[in-house]
PDB file of N, CA and C in Angstrom:
ATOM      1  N   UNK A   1       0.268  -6.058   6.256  1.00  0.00           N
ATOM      2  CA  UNK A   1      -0.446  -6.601   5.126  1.00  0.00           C
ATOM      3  C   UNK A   1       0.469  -6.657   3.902  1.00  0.00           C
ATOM      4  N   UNK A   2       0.927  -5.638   3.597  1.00  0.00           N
ATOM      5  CA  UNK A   2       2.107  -5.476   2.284  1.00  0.00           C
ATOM      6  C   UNK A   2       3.206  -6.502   2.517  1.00  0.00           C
ATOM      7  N   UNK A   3       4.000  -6.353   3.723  1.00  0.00           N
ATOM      8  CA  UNK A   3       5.029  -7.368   4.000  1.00  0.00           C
ATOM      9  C   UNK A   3       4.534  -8.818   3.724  1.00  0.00           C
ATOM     10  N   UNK A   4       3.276  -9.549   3.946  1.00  0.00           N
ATOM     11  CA  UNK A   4       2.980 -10.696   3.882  1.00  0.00           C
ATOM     12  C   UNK A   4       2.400 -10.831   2.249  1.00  0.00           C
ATOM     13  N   UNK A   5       2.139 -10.188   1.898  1.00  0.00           N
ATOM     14  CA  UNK A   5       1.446 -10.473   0.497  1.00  0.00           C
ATOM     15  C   UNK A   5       3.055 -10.185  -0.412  1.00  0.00           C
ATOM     16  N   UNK A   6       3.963  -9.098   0.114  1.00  0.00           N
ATOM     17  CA  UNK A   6       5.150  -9.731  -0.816  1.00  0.00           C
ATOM     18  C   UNK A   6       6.154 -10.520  -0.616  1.00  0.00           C
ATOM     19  N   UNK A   7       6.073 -11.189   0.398  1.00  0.00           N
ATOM     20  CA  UNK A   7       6.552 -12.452   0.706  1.00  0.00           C
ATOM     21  C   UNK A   7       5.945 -13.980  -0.483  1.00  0.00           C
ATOM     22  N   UNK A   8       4.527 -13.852  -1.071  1.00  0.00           N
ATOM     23  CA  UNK A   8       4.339 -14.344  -1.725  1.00  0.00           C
ATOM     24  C   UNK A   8       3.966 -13.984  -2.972  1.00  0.00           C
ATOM     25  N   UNK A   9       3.869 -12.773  -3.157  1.00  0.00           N
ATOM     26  CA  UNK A   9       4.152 -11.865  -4.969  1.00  0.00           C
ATOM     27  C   UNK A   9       4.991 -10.977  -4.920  1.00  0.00           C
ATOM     28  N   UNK A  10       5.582 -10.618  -6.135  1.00  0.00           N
ATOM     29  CA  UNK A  10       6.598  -9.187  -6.153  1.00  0.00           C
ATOM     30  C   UNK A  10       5.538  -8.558  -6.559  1.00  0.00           C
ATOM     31  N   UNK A  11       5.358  -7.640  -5.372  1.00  0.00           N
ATOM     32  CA  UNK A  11       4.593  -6.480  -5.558  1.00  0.00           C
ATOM     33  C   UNK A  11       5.824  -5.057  -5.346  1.00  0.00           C
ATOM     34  N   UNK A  12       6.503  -5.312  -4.826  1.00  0.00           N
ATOM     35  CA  UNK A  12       7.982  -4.480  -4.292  1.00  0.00           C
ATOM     36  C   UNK A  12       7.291  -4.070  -2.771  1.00  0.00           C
ATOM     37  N   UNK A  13       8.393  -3.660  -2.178  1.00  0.00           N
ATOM     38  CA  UNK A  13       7.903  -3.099  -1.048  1.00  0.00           C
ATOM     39  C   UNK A  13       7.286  -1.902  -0.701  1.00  0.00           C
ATOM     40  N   UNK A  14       6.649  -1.801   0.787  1.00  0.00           N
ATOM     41  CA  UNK A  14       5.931  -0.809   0.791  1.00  0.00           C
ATOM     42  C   UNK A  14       6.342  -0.597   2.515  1.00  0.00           C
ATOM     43  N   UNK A  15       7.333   0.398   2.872  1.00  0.00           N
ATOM     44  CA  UNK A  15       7.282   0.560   4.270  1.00  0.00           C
ATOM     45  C   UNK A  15       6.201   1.585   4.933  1.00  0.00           C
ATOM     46  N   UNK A  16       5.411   1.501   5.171  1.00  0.00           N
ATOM     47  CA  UNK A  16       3.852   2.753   5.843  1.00  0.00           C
ATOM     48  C   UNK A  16       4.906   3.475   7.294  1.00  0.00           C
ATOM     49  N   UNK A  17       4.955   1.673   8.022  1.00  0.00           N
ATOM     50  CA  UNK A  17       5.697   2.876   9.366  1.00  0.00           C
ATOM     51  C   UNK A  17       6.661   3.164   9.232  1.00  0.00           C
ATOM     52  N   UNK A  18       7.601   3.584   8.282  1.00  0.00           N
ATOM     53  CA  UNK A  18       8.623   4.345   8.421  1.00  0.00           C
ATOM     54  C   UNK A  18       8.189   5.784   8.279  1.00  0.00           C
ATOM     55  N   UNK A  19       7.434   6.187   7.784  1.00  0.00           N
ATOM     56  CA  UNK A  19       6.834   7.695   7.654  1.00  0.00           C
ATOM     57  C   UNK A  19       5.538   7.931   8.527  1.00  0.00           C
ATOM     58  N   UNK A  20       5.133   7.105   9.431  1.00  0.00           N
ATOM     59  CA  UNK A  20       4.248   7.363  10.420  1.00  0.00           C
ATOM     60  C   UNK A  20       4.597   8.315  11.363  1.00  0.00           C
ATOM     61  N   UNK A  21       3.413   9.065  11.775  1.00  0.00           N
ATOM     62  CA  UNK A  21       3.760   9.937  12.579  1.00  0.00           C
ATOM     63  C   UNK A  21       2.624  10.197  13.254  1.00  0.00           C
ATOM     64  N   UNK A  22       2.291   9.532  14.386  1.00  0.00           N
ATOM     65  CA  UNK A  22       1.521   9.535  15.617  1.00  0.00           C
ATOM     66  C   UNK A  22       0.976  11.595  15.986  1.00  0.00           C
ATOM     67  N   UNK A  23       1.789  11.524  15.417  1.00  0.00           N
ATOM     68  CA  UNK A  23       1.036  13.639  15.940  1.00  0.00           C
ATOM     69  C   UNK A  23      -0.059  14.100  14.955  1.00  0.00           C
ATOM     70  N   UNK A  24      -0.036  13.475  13.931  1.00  0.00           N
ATOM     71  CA  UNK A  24      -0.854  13.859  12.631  1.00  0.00           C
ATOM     72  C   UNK A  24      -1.600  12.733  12.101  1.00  0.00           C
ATOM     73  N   UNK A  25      -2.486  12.814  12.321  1.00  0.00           N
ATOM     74  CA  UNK A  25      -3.148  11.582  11.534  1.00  0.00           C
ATOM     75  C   UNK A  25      -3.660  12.099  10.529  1.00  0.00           C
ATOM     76  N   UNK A  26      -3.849  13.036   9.663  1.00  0.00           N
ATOM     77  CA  UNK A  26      -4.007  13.763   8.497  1.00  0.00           C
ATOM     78  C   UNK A  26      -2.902  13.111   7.293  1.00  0.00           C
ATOM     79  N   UNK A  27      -1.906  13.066   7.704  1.00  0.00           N
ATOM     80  CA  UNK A  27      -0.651  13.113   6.984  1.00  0.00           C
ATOM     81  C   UNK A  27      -0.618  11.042   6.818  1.00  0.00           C
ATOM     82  N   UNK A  28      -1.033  10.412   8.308  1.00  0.00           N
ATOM     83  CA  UNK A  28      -1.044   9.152   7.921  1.00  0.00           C
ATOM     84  C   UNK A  28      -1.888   8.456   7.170  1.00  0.00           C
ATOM     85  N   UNK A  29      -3.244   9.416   7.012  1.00  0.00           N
ATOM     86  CA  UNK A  29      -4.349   9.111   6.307  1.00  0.00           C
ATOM     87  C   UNK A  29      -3.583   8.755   4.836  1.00  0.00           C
ATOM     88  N   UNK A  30      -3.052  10.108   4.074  1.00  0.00           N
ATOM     89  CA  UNK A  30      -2.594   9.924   2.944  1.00  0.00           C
ATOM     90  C   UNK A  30      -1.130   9.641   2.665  1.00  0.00           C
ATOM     91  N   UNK A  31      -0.576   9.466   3.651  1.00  0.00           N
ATOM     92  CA  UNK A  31       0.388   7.795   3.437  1.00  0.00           C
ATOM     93  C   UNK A  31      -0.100   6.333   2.765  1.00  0.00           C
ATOM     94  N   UNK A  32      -1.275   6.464   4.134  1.00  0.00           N
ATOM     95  CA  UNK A  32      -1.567   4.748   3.617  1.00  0.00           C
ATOM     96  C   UNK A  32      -2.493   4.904   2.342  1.00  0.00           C
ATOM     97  N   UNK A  33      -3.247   6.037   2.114  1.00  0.00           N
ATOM     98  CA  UNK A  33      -3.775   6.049   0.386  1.00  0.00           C
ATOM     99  C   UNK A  33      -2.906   5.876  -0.517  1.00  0.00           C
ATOM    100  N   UNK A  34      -1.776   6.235  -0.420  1.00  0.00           N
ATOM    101  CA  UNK A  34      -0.939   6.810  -1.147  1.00  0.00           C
ATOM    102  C   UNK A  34      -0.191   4.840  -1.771  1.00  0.00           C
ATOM    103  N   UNK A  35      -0.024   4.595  -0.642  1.00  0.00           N
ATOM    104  CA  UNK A  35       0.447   2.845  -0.729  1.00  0.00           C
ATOM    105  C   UNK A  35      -0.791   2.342  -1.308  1.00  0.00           C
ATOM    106  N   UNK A  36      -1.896   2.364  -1.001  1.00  0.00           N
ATOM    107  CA  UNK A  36      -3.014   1.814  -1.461  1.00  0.00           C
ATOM    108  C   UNK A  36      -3.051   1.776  -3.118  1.00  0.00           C
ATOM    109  N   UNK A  37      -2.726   2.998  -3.472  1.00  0.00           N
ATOM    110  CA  UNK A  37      -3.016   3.174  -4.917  1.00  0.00           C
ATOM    111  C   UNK A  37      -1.639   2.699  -5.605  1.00  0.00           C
ATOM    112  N   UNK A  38      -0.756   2.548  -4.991  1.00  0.00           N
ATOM    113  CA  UNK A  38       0.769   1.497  -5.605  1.00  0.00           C
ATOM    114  C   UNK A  38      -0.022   0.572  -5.825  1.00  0.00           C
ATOM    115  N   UNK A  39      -0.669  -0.285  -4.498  1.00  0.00           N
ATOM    116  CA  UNK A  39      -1.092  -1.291  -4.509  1.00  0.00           C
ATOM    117  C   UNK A  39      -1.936  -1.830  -5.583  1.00  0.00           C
ATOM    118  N   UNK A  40      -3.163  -0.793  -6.263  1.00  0.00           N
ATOM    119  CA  UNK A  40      -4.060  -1.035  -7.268  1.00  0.00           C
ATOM    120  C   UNK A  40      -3.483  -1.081  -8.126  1.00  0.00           C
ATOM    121  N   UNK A  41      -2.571   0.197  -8.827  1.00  0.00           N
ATOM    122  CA  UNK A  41      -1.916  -0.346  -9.962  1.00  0.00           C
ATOM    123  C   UNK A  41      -1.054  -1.772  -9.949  1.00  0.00           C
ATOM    124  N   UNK A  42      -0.706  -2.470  -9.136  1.00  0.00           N
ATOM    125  CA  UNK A  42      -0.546  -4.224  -9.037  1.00  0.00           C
ATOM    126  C   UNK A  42      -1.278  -4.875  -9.284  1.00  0.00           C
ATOM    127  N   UNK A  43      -2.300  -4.517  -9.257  1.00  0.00           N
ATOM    128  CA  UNK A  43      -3.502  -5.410  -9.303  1.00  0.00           C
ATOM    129  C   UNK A  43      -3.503  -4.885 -10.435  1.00  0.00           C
ATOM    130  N   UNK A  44      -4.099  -3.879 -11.116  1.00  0.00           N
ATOM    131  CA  UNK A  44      -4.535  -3.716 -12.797  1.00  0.00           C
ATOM    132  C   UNK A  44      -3.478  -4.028 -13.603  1.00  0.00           C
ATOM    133  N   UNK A  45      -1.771  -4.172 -13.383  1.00  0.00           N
ATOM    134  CA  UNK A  45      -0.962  -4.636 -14.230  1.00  0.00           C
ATOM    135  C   UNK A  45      -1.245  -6.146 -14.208  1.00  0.00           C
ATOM    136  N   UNK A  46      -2.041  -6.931 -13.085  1.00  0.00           N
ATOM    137  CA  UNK A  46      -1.847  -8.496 -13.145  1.00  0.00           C
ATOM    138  C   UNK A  46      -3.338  -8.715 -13.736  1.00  0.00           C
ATOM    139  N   UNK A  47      -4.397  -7.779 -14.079  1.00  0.00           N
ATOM    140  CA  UNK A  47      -5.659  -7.780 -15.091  1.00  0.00           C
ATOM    141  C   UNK A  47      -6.567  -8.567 -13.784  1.00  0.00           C
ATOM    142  N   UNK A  48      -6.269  -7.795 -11.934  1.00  0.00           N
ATOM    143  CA  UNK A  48      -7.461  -8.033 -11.395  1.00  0.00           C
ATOM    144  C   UNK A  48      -8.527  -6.755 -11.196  1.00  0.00           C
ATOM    145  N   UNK A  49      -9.645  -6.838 -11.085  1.00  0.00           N
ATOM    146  CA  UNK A  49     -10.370  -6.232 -10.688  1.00  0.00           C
ATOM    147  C   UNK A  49     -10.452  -5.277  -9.236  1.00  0.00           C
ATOM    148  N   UNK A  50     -10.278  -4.345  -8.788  1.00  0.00           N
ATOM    149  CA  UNK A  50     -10.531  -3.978  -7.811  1.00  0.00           C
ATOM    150  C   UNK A  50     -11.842  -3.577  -6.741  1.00  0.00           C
ATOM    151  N   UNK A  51     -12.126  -4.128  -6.297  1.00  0.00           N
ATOM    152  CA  UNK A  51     -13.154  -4.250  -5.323  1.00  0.00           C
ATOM    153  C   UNK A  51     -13.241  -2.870  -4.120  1.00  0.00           C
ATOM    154  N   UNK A  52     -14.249  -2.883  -4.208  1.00  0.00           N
ATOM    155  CA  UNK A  52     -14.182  -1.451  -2.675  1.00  0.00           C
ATOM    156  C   UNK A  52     -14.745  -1.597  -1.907  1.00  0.00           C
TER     157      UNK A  52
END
């Protein structure tokens, strides 16, 4: 999802599976939150709304 959406905005990158780790899904949970909330602050610097 990140790779294709910054292919058409600079959002900067966001690699998730490089720190994946199949033994813990605890730890991948708050990886991908962790990108998620990069992600929002993109959105509130470009004055969109975030939806849930």
């Amino acid at each position: 999802m990140f790779a294709e959406l910054s292919s058409e905005v600079d959002i900067g990158t966001y690699n998730i599976m490089e720190a994946y780790d199949p033994d813990c899904l605890q730890d991948n949970v708050r990886l991908f939150d962790a990108c998620l909330q990069k992600y929002e602050e993109v959105y509130k610097a470009a004055g969109i709304a975030v939806r849930r």
